[in-house]
C-alpha atoms as a PDB file:
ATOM      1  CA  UNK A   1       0.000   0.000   0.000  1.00  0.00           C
ATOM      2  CA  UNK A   2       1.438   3.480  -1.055  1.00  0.00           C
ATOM      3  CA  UNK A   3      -0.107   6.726   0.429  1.00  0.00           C
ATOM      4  CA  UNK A   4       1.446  10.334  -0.981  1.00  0.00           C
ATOM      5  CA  UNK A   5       0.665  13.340   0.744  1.00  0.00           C
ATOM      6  CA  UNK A   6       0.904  16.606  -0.882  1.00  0.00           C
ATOM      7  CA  UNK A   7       2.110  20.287   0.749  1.00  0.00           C
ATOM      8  CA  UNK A   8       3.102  22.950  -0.307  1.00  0.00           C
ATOM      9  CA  UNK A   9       0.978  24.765  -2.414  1.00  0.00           C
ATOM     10  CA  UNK A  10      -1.006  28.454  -1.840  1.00  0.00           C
ATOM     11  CA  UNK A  11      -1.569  31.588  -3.864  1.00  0.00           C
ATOM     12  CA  UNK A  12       1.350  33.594  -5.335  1.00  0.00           C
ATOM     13  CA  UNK A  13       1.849  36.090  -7.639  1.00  0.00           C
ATOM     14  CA  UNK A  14       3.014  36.048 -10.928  1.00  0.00           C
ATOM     15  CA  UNK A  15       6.686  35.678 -11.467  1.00  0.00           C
ATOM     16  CA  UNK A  16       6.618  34.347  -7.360  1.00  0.00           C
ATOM     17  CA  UNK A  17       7.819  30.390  -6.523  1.00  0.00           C
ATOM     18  CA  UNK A  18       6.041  27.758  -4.824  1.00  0.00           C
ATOM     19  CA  UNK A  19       8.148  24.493  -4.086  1.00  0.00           C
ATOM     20  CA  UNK A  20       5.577  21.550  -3.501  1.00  0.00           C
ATOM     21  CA  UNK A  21       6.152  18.437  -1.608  1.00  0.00           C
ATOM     22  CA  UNK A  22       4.839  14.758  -1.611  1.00  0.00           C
ATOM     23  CA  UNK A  23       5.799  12.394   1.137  1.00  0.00           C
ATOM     24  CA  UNK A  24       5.408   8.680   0.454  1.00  0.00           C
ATOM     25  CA  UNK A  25       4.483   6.462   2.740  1.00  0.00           C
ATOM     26  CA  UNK A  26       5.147   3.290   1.048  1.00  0.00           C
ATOM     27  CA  UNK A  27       7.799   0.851   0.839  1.00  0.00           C
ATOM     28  CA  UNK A  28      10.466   0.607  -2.473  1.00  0.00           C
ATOM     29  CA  UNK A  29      10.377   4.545  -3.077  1.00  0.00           C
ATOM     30  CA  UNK A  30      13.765   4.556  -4.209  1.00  0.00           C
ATOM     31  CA  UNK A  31      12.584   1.853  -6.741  1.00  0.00           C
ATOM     32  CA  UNK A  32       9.574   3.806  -8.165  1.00  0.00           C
ATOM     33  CA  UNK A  33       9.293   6.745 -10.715  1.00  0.00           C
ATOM     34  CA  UNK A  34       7.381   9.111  -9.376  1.00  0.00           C
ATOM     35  CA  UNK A  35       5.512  12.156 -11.041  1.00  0.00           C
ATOM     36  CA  UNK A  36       3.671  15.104 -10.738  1.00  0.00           C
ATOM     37  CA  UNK A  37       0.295  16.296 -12.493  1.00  0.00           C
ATOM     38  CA  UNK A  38      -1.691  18.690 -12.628  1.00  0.00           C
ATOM     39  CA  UNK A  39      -5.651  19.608 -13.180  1.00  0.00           C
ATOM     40  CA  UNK A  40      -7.182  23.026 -13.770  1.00  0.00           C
ATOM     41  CA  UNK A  41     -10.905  23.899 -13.770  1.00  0.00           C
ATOM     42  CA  UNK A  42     -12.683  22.227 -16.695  1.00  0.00           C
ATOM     43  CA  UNK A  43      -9.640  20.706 -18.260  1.00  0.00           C
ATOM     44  CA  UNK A  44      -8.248  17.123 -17.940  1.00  0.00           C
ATOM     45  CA  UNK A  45      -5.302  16.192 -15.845  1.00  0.00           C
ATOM     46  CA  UNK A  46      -2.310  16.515 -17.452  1.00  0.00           C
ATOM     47  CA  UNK A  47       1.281  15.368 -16.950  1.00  0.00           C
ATOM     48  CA  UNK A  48       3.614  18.281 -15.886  1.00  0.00           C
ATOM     49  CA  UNK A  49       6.707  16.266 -14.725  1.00  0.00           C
ATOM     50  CA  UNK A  50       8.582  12.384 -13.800  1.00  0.00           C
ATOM     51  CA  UNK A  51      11.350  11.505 -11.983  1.00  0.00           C
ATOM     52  CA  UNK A  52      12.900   8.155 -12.332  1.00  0.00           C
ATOM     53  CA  UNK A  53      14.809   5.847  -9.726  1.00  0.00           C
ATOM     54  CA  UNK A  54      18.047   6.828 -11.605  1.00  0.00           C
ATOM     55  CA  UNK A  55      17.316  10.237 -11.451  1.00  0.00           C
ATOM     56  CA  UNK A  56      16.332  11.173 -14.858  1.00  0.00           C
ATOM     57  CA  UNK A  57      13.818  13.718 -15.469  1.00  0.00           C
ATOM     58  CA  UNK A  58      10.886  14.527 -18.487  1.00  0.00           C
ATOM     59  CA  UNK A  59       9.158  18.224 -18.640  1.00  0.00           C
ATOM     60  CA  UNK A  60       5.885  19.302 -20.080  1.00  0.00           C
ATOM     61  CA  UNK A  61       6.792  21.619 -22.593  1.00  0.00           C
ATOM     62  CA  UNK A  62       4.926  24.170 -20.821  1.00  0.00           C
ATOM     63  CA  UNK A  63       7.113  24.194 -17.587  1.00  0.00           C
ATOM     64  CA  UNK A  64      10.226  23.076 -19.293  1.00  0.00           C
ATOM     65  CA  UNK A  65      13.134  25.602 -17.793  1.00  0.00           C
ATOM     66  CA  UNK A  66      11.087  27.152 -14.689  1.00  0.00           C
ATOM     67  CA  UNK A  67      10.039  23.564 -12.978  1.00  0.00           C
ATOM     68  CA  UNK A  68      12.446  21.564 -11.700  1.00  0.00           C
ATOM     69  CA  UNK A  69      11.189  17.768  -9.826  1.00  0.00           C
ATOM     70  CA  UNK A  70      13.731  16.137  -7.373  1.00  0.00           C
ATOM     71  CA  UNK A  71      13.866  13.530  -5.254  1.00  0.00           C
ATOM     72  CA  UNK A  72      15.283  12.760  -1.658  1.00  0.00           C
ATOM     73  CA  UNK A  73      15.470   8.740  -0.759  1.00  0.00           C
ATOM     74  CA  UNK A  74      16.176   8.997   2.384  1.00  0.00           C
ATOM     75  CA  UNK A  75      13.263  10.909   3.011  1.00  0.00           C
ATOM     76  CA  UNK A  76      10.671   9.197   0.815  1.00  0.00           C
ATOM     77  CA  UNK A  77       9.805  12.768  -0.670  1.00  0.00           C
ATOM     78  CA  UNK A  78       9.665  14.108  -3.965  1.00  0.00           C
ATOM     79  CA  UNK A  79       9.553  17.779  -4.706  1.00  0.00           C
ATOM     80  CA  UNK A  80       8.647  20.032  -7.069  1.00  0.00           C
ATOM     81  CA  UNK A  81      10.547  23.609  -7.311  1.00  0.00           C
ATOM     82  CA  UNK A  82       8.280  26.217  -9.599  1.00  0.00           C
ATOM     83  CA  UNK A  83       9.770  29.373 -10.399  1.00  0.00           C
ATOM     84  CA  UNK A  84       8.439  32.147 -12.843  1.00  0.00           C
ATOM     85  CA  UNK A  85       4.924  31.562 -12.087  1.00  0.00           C
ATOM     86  CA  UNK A  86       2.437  32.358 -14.363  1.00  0.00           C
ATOM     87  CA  UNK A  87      -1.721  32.706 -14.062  1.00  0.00           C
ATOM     88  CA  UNK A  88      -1.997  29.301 -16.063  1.00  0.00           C
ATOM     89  CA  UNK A  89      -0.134  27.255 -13.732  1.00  0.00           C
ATOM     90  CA  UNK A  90      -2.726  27.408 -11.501  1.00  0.00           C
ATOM     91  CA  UNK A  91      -4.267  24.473 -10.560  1.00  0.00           C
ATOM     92  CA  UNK A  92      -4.562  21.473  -8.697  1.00  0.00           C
ATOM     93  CA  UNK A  93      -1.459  19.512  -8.472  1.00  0.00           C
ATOM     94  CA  UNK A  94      -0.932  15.882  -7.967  1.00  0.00           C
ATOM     95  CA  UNK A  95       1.220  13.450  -6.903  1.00  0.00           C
ATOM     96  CA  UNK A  96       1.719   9.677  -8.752  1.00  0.00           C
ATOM     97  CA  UNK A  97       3.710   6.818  -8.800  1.00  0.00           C
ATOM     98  CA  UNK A  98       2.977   3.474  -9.431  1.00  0.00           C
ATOM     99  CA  UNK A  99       3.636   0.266  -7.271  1.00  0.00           C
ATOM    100  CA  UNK A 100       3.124  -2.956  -9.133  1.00  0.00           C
ATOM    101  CA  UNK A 101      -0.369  -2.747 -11.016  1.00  0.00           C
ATOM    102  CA  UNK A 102      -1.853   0.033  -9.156  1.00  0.00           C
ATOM    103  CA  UNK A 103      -1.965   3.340  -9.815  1.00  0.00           C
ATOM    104  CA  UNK A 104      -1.463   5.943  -6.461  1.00  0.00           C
ATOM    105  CA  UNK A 105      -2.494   9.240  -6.113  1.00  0.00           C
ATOM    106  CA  UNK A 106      -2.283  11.818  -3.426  1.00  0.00           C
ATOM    107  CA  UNK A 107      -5.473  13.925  -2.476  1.00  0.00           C
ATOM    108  CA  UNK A 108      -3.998  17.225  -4.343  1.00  0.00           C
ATOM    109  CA  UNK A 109      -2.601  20.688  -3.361  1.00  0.00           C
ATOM    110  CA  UNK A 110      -3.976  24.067  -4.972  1.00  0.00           C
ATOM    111  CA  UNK A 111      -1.576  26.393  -6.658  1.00  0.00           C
ATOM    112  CA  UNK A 112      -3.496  29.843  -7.448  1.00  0.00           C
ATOM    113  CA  UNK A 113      -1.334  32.382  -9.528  1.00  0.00           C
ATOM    114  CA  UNK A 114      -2.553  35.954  -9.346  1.00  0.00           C
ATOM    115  CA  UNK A 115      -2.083  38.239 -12.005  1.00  0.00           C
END
């Protein structure tokens, strides 16, 4: 069983940062890719960036050069630094991973950017 709990996010203004966290709960982390979404008011959720075991990262376009996703081991967290802001990142953000066959998600954290 794999829980992932989700801080971090608020309202900012444009051009501010928000770093979000998501601490996992269940065992073989260090195995697992892990990932971030996001889901914004009347569209679908959509992938905004994956980290794998070995450390290698993928960007949606849209964030490539301002998000950055990292990943601590030893603390069974996975992070997500977002710089340069803007009114469209705003949205609920997610946290993923799969273990095995099943698909985990965390409960969310809302990111409002203010223009």
């Amino acid at each position: 069983q794999v829980q992932l709990v989700e801080s971090g996010g608020g309202l900012v203004q444009a051009g501010g940062s928000l770093r979000l966290s998501c601490a996992d709960s269940g065992i073989g982390f260090s195995f697992r890719t892990m990932g971030w979404f996001r889901q914004a008011p009347g569209n679908q959720r959509e992938l905004v960036a994956t980290i794998t075991s070995g450390g290698s990262t993928n960007y949606a376009d849209s964030v490539k050069g301002r998000f950055t996703i990292s990943r601590d081991n030893a603390k069974n967290t996975v992070y997500l630094q977002m710089n340069s802001l803007k009114p469209e990142d705003t949205a609920v953000y997610y946290c993923n991973t799969r273990w095995g066959p099943v698909n985990y998600w965390g409960q969310g954290t809302q990111v409002t950017v203010s223009s």
